[in-house]
Structures are given as C-alpha cells and as structure tokens.
C-alpha atoms as a PDB file:
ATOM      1  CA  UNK A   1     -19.887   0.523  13.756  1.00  0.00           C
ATOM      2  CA  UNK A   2     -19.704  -1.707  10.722  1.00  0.00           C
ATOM      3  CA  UNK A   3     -16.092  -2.540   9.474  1.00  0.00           C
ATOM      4  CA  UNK A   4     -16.604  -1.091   5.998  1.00  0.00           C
ATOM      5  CA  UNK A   5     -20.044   1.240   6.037  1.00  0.00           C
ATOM      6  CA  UNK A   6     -21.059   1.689   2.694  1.00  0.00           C
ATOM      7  CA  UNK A   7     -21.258   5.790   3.112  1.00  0.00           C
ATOM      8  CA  UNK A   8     -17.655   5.894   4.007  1.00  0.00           C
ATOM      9  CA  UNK A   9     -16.223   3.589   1.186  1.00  0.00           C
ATOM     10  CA  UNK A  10     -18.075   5.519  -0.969  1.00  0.00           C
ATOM     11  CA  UNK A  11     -16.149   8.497   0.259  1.00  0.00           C
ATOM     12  CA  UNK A  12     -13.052   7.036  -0.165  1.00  0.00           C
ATOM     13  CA  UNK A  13     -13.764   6.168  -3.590  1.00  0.00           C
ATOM     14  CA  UNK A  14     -15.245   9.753  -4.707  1.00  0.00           C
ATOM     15  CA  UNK A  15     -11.788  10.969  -3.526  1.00  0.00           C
ATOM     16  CA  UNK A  16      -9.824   8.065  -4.880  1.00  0.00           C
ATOM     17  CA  UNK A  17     -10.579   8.516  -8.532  1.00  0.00           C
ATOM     18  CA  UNK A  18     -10.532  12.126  -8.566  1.00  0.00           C
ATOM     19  CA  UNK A  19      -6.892  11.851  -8.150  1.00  0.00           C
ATOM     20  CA  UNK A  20      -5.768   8.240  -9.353  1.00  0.00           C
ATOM     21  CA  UNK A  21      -6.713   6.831 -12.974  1.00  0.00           C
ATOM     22  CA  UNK A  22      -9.805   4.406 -12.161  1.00  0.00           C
ATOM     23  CA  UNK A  23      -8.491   1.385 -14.070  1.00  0.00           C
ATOM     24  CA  UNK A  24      -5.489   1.439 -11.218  1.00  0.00           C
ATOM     25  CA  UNK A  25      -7.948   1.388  -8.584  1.00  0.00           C
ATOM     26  CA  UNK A  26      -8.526  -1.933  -6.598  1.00  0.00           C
ATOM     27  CA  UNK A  27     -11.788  -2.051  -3.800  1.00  0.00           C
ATOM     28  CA  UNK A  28     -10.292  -3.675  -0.393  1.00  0.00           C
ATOM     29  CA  UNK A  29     -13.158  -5.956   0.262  1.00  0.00           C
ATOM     30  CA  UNK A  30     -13.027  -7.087   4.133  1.00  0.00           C
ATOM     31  CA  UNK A  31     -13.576 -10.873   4.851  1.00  0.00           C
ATOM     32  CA  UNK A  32     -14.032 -10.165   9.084  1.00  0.00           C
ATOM     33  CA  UNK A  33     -15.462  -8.419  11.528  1.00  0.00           C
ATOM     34  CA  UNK A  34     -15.585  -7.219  15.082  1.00  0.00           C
ATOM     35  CA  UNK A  35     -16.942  -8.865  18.545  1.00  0.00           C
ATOM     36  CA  UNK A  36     -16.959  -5.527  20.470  1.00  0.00           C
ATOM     37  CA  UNK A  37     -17.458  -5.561  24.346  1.00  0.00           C
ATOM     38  CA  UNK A  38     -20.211  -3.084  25.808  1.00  0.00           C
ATOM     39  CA  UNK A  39     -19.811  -0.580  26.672  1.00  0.00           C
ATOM     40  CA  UNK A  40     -17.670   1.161  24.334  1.00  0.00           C
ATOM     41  CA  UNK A  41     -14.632   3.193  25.814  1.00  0.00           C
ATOM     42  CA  UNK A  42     -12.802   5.137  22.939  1.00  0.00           C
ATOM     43  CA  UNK A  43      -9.243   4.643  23.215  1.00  0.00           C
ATOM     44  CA  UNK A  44      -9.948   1.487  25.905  1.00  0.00           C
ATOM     45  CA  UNK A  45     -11.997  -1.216  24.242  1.00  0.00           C
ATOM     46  CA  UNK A  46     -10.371  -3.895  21.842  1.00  0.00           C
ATOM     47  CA  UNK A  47     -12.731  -5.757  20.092  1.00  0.00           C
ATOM     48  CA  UNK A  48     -11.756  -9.281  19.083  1.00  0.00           C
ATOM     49  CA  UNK A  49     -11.402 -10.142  14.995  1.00  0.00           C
ATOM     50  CA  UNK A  50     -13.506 -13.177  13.999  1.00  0.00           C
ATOM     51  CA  UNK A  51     -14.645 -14.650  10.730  1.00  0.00           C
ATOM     52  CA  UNK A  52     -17.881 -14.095   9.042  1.00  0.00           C
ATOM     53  CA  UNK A  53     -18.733 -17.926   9.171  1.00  0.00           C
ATOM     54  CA  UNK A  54     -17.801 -17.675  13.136  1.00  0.00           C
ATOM     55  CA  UNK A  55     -20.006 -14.778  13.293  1.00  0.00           C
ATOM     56  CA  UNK A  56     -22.888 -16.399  12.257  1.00  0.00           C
ATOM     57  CA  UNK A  57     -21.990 -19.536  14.790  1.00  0.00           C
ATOM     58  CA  UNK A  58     -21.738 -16.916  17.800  1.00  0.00           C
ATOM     59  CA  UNK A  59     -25.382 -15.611  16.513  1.00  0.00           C
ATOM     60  CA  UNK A  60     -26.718 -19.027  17.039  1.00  0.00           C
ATOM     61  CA  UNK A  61     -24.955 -20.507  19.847  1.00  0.00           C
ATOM     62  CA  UNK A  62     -26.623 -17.104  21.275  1.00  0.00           C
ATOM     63  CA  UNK A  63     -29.975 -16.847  19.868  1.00  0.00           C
ATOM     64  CA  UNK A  64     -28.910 -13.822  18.852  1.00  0.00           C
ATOM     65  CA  UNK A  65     -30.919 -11.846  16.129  1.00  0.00           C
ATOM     66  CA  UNK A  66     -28.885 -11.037  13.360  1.00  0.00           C
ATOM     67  CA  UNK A  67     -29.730  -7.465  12.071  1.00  0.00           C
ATOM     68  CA  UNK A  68     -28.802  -5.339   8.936  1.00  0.00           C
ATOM     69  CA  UNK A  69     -28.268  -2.154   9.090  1.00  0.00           C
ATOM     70  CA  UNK A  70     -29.585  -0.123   5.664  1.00  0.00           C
ATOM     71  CA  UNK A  71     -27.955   3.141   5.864  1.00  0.00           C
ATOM     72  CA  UNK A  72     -23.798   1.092   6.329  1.00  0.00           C
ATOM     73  CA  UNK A  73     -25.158  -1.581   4.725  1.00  0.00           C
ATOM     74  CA  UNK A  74     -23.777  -4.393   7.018  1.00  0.00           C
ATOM     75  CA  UNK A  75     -25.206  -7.105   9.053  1.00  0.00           C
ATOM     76  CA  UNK A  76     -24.614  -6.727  13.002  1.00  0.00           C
ATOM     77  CA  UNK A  77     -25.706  -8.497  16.259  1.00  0.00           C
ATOM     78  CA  UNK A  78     -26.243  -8.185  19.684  1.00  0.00           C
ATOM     79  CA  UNK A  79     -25.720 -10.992  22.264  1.00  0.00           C
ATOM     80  CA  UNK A  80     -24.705 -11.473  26.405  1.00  0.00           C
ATOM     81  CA  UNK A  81     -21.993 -13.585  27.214  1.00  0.00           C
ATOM     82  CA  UNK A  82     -22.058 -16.303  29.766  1.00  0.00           C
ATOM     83  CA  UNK A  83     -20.036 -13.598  32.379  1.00  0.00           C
ATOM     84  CA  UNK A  84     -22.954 -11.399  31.999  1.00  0.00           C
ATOM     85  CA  UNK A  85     -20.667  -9.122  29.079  1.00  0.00           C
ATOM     86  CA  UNK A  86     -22.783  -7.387  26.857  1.00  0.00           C
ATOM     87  CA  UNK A  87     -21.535  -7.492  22.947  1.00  0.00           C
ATOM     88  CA  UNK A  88     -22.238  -6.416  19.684  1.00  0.00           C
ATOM     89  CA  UNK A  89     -20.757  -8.049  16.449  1.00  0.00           C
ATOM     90  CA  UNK A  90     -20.461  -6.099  13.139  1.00  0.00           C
ATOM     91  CA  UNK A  91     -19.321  -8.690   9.629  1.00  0.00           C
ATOM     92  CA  UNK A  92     -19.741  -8.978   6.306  1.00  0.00           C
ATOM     93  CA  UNK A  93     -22.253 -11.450   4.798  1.00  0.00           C
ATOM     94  CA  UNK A  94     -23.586 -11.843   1.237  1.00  0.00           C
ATOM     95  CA  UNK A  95     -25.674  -8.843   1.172  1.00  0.00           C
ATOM     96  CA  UNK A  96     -22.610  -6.284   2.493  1.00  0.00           C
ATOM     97  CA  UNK A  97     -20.560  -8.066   0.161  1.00  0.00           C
ATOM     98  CA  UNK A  98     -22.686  -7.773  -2.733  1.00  0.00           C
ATOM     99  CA  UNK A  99     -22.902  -3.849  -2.342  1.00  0.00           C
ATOM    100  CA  UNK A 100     -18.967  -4.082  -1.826  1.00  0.00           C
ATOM    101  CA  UNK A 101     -18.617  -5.782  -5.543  1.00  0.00           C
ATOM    102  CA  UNK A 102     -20.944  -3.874  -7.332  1.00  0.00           C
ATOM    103  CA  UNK A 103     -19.122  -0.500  -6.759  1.00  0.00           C
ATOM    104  CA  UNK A 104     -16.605  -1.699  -9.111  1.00  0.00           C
ATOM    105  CA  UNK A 105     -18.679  -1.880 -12.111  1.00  0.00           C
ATOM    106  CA  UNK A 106     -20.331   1.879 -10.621  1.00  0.00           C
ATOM    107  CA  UNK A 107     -17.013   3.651 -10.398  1.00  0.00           C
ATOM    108  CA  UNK A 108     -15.094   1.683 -13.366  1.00  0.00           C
ATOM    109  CA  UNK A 109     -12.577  -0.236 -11.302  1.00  0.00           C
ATOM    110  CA  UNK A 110      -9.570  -2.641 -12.069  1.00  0.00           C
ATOM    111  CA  UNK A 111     -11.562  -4.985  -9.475  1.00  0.00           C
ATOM    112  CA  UNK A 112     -11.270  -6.123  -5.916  1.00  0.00           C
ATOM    113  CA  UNK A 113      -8.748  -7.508  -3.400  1.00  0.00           C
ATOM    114  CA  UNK A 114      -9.799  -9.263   0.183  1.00  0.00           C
ATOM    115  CA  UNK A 115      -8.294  -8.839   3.664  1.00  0.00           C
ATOM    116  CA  UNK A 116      -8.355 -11.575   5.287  1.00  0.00           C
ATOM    117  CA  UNK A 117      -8.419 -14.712   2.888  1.00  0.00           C
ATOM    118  CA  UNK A 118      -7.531 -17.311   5.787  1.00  0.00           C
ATOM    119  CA  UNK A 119     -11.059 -16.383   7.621  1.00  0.00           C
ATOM    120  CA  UNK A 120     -14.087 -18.412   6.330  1.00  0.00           C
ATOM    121  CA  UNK A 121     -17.091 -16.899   4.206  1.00  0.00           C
ATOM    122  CA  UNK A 122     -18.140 -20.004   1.433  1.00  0.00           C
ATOM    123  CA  UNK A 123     -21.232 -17.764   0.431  1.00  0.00           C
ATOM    124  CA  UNK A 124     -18.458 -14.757  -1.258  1.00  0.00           C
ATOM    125  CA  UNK A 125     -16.949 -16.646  -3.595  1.00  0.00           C
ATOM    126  CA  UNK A 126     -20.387 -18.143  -5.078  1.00  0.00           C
ATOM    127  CA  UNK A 127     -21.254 -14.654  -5.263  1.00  0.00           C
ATOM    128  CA  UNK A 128     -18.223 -13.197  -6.907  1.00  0.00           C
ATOM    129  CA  UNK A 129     -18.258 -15.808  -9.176  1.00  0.00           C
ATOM    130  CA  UNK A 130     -21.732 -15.102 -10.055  1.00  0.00           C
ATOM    131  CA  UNK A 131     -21.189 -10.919 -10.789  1.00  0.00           C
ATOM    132  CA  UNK A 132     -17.566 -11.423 -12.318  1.00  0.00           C
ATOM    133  CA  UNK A 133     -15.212 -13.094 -14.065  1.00  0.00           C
ATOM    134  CA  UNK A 134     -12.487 -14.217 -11.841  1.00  0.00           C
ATOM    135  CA  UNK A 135      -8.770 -13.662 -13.272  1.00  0.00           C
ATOM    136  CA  UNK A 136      -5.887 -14.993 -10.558  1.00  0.00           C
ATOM    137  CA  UNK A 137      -3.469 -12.469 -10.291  1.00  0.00           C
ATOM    138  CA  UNK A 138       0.039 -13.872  -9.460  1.00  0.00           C
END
C-alpha cells in the first residue's frame, strides 16, 4: 500500500489533536517509498527503500505506467524485473505531497517535518515554497 495513505494520516491526526494542543503538532511528511517484490508474504517480504526521483527513473527504465491512486492519494507502479520478479512501487510525488502540506493549514498545525532529507525529490521544495513560508528551525 502507499507509505502514507491519505485516510490513515488523517486518522492519526483526528486522534492527535484531540489530545495534544494543535500548535505543538508537526505532520511527518515522507520523502521515499517502497519497491515491493510480488507476491506479497506478510511477515516474509522486505521491500527495498528508494527515493522518489529513483522511483520515477525505475518507471522509465521500465516503461512502467505510473498510476495514482485517488482514495490514498499516492502515486504507485507496476513493473517486471529482468529475473522475471514481478514489483510494485508506492512514493510520494508532487500531487501526494501537496495533499500532505495542505493538512496543516486544515487542522491548524505548527507545520511539517520530512523523513528522509538525504533522498532526492527537487519538485517538494518548489512546492513547499510555493504554499508556505519556510522558517529553518535549528
């Protein structure tokens, strides 16, 4: 599934500030996602981390089609390997970001913080730029 569906965030945050004073709240906004194997085993797979720029380069060294799924709100992909290995890829991009930021203003929060800075996505910081003014926190 998608790293951060937009249905389960939200129920996070519903819970979040019914029991923590919004302006203490910060949204984890993910900056990764998952190259998952096929078939899923619960408890057996391990799907490898990758960035959302390398994402998009495993799409098209593929020819894969890169989907978005409305209801989690994230972009996803299905491709074969060279061994024959079925996969399917779940990042962020623009779009999942985008939703991401703009619960802050919805539920009143402090603001955001990413996970994983050192993994590339040029296209997020244009866009945060563009819905907020960015303060460095040190």
């Amino acid at each position: 599934m998608a790293v951060a569906p937009i249905p389960q965030v939200r129920a996070v945050l519903n819970y979040a500030v019914s029991v923590i004073d919004r302006s203490k709240i910060f949204l984890g906004v993910p900056l990764y996602g998952y190259d998952w194997p096929l078939p899923y085993v619960q408890g057996e797979t391990r799907a490898d981390s990758l960035s959302p720029q390398r994402a998009v380069e495993l799409a098209l060294r593929y020819r894969a089609e890169i989907r978005y799924d409305e209801q989690a709100q994230s972009p996803y992909f299905y491709y074969t390997a060279r061994s024959g290995q079925q996969h399917v890829v779940w990042f962020e991009d623009a779009r999942s970001i985008e939703v991401k930021l703009r619960l802050v203003n919805e539920y009143g929060l402090q603001g955001v913080g990413y996970w994983n800075l050192m993994r590339a996505m040029p296209q997020n910081w244009t866009l945060l730029h563009a819905l907020y003014e960015v303060e460095a926190m040190l």
